[in-house]
PDB file of N, CA and C in Angstrom:
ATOM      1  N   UNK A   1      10.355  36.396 -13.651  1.00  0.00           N
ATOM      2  CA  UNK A   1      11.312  35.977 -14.631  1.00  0.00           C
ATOM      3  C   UNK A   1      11.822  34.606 -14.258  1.00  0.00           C
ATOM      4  N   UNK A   2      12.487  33.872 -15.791  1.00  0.00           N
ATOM      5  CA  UNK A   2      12.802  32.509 -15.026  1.00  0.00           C
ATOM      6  C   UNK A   2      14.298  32.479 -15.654  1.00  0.00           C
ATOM      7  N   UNK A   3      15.016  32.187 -14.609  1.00  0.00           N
ATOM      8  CA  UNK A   3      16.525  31.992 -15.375  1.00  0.00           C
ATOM      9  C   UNK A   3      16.934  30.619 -15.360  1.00  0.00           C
ATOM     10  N   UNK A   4      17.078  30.403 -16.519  1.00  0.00           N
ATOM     11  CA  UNK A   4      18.031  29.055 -16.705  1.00  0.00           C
ATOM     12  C   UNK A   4      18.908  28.697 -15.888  1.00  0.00           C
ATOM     13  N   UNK A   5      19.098  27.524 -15.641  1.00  0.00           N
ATOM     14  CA  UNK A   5      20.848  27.135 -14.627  1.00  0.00           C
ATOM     15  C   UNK A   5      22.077  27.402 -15.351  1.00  0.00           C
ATOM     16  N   UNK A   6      21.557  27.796 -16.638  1.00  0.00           N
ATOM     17  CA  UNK A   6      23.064  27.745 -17.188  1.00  0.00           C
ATOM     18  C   UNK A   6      23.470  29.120 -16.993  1.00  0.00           C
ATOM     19  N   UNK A   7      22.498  29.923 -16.164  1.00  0.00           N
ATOM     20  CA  UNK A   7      23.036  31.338 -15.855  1.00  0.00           C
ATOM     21  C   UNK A   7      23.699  31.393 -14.681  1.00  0.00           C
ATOM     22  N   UNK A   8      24.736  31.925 -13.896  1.00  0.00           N
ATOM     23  CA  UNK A   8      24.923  31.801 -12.752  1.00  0.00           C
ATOM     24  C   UNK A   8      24.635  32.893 -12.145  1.00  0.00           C
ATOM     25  N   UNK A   9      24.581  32.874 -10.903  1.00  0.00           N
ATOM     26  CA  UNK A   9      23.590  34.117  -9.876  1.00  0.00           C
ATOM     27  C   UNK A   9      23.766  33.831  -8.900  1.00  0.00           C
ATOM     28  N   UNK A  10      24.632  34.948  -8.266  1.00  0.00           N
ATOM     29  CA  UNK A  10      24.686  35.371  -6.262  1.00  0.00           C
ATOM     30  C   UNK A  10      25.883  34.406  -6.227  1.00  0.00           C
ATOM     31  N   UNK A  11      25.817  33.407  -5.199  1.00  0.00           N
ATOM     32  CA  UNK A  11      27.090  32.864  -4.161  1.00  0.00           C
ATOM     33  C   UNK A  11      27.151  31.445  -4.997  1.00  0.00           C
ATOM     34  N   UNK A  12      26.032  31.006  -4.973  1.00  0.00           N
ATOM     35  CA  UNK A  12      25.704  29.485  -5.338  1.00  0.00           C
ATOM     36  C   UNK A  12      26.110  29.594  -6.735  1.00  0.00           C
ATOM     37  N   UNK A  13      27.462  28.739  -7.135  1.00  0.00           N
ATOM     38  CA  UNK A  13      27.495  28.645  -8.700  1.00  0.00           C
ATOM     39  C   UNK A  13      26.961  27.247  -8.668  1.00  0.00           C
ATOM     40  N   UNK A  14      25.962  27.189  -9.628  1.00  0.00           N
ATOM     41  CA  UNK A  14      25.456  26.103 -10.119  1.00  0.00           C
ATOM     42  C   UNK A  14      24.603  25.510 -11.625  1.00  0.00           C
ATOM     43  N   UNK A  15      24.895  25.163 -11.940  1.00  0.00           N
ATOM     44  CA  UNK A  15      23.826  24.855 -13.436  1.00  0.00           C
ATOM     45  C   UNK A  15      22.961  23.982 -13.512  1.00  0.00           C
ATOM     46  N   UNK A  16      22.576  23.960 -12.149  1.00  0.00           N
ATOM     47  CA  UNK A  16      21.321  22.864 -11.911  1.00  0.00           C
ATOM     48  C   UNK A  16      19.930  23.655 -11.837  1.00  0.00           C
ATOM     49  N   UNK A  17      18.750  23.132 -12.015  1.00  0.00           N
ATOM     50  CA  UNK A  17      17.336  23.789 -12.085  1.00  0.00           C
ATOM     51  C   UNK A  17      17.361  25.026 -12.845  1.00  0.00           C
ATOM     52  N   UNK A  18      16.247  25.792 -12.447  1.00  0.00           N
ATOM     53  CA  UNK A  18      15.729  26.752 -12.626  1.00  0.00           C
ATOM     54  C   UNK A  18      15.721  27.924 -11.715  1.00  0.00           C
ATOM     55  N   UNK A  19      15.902  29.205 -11.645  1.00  0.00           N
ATOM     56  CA  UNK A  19      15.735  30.209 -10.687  1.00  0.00           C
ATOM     57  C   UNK A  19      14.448  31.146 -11.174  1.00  0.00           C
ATOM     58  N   UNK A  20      13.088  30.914 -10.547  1.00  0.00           N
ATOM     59  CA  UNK A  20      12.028  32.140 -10.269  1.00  0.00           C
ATOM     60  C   UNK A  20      11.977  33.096  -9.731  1.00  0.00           C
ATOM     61  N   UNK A  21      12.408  34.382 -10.405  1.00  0.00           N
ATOM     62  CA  UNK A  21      12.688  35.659  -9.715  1.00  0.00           C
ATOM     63  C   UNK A  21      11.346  36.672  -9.764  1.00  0.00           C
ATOM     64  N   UNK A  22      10.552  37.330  -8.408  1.00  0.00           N
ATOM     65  CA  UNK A  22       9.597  38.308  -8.625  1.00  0.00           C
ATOM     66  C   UNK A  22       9.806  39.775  -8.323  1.00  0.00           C
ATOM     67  N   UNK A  23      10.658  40.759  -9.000  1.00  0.00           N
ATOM     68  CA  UNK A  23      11.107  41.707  -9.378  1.00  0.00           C
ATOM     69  C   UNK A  23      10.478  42.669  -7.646  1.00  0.00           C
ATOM     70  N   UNK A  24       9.207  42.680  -8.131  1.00  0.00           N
ATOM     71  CA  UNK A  24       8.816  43.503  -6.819  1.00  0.00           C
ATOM     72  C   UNK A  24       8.178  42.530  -5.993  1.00  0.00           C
ATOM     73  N   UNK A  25       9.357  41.494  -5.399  1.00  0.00           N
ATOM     74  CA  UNK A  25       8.963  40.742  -4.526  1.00  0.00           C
ATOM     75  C   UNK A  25       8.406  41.207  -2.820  1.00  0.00           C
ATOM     76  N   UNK A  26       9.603  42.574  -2.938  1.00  0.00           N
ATOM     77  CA  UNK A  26       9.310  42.813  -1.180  1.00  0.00           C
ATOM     78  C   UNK A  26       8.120  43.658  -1.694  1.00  0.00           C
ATOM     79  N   UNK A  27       7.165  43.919  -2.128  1.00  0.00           N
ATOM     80  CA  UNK A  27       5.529  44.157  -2.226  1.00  0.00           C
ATOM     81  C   UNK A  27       4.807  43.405  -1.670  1.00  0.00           C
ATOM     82  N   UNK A  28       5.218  42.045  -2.180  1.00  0.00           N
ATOM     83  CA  UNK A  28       4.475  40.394  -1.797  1.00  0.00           C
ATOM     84  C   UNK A  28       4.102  40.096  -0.373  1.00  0.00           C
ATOM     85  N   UNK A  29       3.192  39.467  -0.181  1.00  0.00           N
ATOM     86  CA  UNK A  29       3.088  38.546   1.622  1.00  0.00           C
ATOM     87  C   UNK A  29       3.961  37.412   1.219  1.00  0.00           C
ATOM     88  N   UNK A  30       5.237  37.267   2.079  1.00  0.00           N
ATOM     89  CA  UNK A  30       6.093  36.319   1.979  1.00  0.00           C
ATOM     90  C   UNK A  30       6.076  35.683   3.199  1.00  0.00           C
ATOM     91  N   UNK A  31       4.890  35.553   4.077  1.00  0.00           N
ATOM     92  CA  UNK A  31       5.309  35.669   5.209  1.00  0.00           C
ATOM     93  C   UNK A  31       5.087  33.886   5.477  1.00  0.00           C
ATOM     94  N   UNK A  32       4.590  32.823   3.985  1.00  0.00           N
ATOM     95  CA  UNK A  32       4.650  31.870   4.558  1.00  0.00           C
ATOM     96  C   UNK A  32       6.610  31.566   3.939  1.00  0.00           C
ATOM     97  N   UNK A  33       7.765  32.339   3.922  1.00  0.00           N
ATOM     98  CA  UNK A  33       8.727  32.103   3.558  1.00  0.00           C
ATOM     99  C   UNK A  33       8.983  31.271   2.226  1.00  0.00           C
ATOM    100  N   UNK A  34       8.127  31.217   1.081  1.00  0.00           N
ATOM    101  CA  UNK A  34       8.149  30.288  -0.097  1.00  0.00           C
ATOM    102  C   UNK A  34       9.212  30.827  -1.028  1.00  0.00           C
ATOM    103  N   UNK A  35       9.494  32.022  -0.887  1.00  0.00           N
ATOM    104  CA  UNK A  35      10.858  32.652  -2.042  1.00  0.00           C
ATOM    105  C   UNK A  35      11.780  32.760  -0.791  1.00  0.00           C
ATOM    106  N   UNK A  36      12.705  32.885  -1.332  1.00  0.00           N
ATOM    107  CA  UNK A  36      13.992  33.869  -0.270  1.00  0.00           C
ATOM    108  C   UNK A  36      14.442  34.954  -1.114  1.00  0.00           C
ATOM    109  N   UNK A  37      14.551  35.849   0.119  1.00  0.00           N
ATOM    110  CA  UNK A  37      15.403  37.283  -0.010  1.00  0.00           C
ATOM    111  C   UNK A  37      16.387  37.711  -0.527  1.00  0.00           C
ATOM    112  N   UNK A  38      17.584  36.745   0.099  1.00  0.00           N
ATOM    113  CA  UNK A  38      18.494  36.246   0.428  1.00  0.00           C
ATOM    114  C   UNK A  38      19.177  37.827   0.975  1.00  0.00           C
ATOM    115  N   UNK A  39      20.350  38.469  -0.095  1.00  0.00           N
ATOM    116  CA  UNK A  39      20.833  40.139   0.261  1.00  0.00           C
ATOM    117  C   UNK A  39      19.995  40.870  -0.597  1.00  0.00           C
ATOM    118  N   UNK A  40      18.886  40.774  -0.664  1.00  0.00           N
ATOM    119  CA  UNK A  40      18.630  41.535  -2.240  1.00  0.00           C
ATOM    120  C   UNK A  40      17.408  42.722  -1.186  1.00  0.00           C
ATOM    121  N   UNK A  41      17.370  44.257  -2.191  1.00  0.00           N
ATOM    122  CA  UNK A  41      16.071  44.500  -1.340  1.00  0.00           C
ATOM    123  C   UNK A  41      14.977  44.548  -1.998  1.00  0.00           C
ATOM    124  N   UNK A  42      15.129  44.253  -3.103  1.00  0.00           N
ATOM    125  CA  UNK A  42      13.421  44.074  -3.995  1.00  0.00           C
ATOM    126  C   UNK A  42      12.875  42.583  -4.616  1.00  0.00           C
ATOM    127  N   UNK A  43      14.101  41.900  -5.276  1.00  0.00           N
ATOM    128  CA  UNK A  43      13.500  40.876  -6.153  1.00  0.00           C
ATOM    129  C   UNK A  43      13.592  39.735  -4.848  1.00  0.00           C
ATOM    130  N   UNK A  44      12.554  38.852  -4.981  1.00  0.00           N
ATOM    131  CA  UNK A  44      13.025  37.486  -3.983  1.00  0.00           C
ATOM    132  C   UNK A  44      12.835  36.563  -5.115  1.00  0.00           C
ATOM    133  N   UNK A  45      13.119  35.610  -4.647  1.00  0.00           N
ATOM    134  CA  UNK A  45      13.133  34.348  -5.618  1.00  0.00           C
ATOM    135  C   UNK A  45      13.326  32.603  -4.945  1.00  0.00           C
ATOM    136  N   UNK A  46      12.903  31.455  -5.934  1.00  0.00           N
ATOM    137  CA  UNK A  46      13.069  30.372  -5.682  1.00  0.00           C
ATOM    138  C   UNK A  46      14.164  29.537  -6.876  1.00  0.00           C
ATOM    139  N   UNK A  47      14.709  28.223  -6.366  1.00  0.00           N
ATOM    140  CA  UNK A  47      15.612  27.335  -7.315  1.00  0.00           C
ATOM    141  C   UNK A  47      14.627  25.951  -7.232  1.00  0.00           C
ATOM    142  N   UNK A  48      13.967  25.730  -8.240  1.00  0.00           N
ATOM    143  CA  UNK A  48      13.912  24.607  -8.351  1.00  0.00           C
ATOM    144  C   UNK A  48      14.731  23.811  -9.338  1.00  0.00           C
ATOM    145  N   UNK A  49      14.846  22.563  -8.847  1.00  0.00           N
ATOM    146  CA  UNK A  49      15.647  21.660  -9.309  1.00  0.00           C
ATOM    147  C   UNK A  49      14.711  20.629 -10.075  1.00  0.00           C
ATOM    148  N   UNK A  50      13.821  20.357  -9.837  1.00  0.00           N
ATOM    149  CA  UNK A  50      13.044  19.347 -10.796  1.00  0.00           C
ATOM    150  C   UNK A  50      11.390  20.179 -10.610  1.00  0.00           C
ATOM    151  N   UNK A  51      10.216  19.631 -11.580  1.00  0.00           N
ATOM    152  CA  UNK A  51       8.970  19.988 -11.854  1.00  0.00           C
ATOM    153  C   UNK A  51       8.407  19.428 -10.240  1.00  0.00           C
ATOM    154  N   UNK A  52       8.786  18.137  -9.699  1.00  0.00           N
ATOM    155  CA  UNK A  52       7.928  17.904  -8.216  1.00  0.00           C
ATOM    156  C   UNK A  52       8.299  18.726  -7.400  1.00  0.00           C
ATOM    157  N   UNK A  53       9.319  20.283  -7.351  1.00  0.00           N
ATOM    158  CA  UNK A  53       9.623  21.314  -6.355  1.00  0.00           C
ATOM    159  C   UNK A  53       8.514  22.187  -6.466  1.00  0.00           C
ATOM    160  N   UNK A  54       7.946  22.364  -7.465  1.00  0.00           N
ATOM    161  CA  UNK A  54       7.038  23.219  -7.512  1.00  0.00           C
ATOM    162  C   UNK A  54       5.795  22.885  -6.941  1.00  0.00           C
ATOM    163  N   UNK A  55       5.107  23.592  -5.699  1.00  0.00           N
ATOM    164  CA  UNK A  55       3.961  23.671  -5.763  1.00  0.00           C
ATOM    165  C   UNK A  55       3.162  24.425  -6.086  1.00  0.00           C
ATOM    166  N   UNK A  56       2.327  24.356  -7.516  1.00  0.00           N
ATOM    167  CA  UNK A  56       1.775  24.747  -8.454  1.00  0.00           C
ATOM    168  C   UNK A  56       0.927  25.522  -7.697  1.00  0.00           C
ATOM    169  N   UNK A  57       0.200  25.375  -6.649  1.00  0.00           N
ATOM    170  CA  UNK A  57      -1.012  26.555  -6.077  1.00  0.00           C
ATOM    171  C   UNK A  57      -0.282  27.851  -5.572  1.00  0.00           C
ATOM    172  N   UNK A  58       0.682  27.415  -4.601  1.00  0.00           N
ATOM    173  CA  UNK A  58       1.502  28.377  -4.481  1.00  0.00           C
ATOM    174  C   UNK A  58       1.909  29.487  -5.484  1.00  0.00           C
ATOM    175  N   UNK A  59       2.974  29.368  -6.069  1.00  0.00           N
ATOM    176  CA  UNK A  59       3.526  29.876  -7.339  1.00  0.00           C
ATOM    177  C   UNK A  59       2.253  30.555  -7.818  1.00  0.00           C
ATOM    178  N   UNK A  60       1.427  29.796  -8.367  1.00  0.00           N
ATOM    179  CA  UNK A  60       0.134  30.650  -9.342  1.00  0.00           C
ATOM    180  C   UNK A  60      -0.549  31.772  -8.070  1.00  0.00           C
ATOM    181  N   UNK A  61      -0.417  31.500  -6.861  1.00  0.00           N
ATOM    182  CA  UNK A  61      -0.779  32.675  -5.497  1.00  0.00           C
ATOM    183  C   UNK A  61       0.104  33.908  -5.971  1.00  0.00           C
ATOM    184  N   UNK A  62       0.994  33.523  -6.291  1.00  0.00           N
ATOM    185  CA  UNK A  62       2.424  34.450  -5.929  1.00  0.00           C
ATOM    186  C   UNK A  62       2.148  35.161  -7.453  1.00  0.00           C
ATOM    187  N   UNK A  63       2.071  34.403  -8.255  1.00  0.00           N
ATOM    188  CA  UNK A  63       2.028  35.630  -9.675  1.00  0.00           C
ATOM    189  C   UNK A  63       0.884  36.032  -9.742  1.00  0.00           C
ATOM    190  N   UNK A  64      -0.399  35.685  -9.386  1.00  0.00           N
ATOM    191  CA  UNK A  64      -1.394  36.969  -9.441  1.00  0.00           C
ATOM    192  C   UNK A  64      -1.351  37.783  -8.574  1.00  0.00           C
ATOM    193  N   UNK A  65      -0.699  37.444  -7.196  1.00  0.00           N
ATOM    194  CA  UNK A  65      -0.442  38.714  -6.564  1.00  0.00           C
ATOM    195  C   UNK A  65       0.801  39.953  -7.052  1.00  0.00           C
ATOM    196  N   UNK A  66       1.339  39.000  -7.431  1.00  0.00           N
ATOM    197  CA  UNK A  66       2.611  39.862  -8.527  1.00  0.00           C
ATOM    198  C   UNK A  66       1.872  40.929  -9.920  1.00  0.00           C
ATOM    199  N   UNK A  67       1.008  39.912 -10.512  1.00  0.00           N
ATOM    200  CA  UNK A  67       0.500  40.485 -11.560  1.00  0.00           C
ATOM    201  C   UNK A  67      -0.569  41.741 -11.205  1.00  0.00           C
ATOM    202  N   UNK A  68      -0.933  41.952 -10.088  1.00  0.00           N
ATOM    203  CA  UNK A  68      -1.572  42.495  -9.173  1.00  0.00           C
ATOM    204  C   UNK A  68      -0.592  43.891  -8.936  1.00  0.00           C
ATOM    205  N   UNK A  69       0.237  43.470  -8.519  1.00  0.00           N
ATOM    206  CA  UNK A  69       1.332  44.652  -7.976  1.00  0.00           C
ATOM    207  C   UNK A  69       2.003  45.774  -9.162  1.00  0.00           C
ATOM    208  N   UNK A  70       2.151  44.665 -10.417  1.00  0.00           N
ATOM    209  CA  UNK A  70       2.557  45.244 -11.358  1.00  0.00           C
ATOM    210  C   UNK A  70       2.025  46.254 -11.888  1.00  0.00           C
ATOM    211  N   UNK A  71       0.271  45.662 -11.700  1.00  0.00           N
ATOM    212  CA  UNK A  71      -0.838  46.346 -12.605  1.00  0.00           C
ATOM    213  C   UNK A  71      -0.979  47.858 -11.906  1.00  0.00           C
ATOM    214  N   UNK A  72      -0.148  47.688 -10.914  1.00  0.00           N
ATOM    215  CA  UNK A  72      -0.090  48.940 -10.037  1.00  0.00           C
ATOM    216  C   UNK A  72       0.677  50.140 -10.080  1.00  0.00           C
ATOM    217  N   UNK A  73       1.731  49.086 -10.987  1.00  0.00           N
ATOM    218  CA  UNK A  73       2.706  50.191 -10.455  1.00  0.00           C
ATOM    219  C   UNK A  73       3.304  50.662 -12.320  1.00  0.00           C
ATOM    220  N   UNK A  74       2.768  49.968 -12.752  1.00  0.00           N
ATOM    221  CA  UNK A  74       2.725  50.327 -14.554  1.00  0.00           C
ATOM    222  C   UNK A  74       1.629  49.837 -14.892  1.00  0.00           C
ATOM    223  N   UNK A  75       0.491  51.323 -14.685  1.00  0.00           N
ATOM    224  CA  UNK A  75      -0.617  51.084 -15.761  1.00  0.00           C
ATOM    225  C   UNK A  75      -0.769  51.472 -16.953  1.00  0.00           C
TER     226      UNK A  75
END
């Protein structure tokens, strides 16, 4: 999911960027640390602030392994 900045979420009030949330994140290999946890125990997620935060190989890693997990767990 992608939330707007104009939503606010957790500690950080802010209305800057974007927040990428992956629902059944702790499923994921996070182990190169690219989302954070932060207190949460399922969804992890990232804030980008502009389009050059994103690295596009990454991210597209992370949702087919997501899309992967999903296909798993609602077929």
């Amino acid at each position: 999911m992608f939330v707007p900045g104009s939503v606010l979420w957790g500690e950080k009030k802010s209305y800057d960027g974007v927040r990428l949330g992956l629902t059944h994140g702790y499923l994921l290999d996070n182990s190169m640390e690219y989302f954070e946890e932060g207190n949460r125990k399922y969804v992890i997620h990232r804030d980008f602030l502009s389009p050059q935060d994103i690295d596009h190989d990454i991210v597209k890693a992370y949702l087919q392994q997501a899309a992967e997990i999903d296909g798993q767990h609602n077929p």
